[in-house]
C-alpha atoms as a PDB file:
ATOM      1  CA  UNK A   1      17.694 -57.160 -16.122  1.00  0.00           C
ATOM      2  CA  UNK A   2      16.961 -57.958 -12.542  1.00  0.00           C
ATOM      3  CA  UNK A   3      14.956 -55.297 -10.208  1.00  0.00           C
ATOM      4  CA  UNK A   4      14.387 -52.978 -13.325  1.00  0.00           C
ATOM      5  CA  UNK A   5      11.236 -51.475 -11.272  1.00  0.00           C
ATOM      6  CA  UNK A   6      14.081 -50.021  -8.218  1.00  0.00           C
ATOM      7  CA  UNK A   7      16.535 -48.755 -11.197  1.00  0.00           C
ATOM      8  CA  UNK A   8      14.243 -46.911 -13.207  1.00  0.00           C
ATOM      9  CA  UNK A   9      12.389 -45.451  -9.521  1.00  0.00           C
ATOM     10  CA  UNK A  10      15.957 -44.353  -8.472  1.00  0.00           C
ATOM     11  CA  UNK A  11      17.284 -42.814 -12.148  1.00  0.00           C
ATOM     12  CA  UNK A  12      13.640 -41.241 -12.405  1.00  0.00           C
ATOM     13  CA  UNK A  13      14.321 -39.371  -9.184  1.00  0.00           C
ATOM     14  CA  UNK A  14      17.794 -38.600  -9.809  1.00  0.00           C
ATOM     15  CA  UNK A  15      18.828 -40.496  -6.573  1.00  0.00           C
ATOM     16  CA  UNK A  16      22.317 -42.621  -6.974  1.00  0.00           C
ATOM     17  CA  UNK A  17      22.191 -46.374  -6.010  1.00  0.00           C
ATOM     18  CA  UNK A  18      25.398 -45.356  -3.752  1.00  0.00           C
ATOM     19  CA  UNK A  19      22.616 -43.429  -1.330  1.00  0.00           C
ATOM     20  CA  UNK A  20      20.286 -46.058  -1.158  1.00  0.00           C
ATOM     21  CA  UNK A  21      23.401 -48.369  -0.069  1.00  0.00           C
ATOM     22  CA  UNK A  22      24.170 -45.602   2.444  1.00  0.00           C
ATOM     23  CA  UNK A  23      20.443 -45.595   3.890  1.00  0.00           C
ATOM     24  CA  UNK A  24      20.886 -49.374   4.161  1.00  0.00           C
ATOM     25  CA  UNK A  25      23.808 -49.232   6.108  1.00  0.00           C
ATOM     26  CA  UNK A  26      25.879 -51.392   3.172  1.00  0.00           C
ATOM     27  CA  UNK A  27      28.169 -50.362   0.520  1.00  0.00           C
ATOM     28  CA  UNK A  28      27.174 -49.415  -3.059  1.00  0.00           C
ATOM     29  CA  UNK A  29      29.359 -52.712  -4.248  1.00  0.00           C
ATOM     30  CA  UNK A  30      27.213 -54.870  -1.799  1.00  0.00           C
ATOM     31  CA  UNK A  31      23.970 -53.386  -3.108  1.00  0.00           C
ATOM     32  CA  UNK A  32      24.568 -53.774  -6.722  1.00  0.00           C
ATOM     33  CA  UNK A  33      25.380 -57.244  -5.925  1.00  0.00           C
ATOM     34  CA  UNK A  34      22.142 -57.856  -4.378  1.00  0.00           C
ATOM     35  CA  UNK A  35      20.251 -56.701  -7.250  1.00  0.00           C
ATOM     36  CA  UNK A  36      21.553 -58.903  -9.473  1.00  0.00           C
ATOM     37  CA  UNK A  37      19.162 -61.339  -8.647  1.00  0.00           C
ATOM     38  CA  UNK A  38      14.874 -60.360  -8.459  1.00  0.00           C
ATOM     39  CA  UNK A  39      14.110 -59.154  -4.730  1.00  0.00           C
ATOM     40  CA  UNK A  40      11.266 -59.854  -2.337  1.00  0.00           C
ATOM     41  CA  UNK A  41       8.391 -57.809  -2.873  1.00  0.00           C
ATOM     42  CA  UNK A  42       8.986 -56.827   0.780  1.00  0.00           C
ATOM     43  CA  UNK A  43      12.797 -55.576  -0.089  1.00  0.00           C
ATOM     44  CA  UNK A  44      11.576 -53.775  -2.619  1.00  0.00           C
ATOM     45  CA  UNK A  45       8.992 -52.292  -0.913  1.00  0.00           C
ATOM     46  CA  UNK A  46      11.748 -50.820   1.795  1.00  0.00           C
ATOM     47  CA  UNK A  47      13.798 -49.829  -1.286  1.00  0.00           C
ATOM     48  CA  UNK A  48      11.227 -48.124  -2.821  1.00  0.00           C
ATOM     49  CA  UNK A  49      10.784 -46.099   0.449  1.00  0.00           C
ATOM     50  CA  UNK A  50      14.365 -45.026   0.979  1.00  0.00           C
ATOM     51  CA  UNK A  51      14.266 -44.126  -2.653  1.00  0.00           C
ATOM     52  CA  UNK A  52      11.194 -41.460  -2.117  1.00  0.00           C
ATOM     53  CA  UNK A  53      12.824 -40.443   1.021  1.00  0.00           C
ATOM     54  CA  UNK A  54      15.813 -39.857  -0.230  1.00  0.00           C
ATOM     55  CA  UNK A  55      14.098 -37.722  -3.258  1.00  0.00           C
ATOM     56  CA  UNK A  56      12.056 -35.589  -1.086  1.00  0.00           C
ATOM     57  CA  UNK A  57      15.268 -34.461   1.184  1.00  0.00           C
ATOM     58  CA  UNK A  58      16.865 -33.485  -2.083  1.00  0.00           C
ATOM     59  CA  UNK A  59      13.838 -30.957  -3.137  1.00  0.00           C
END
């Protein structure tokens, strides 16, 4: 499965892909279409981000 690294980071810190979408500005439909297929290292990278920023609001 495609960008296994960014669904494991977000299920491990109990953050739904429907926030990350939010924090992108797009819709949860739009971002689980865009990780069907391997990101950039660089998307990632800001993905990753959002995800520990979005984990450290929640605690």
């Amino acid at each position: 499965m495609c960008n296994q690294d960014i669904r494991c980071a977000a299920g491990g810190a109990g953050v739904k892909l429907w926030q990350i979408a939010d924090a992108l500005g797009i819709s949860d439909g739009g971002l689980s279409r865009k990780l069907r297929k391997e990101l950039s290292e660089e998307k990632k990278g800001e993905i990753l981000s959002i995800i520990e920023k979005i984990s450290q609001n929640k605690g």
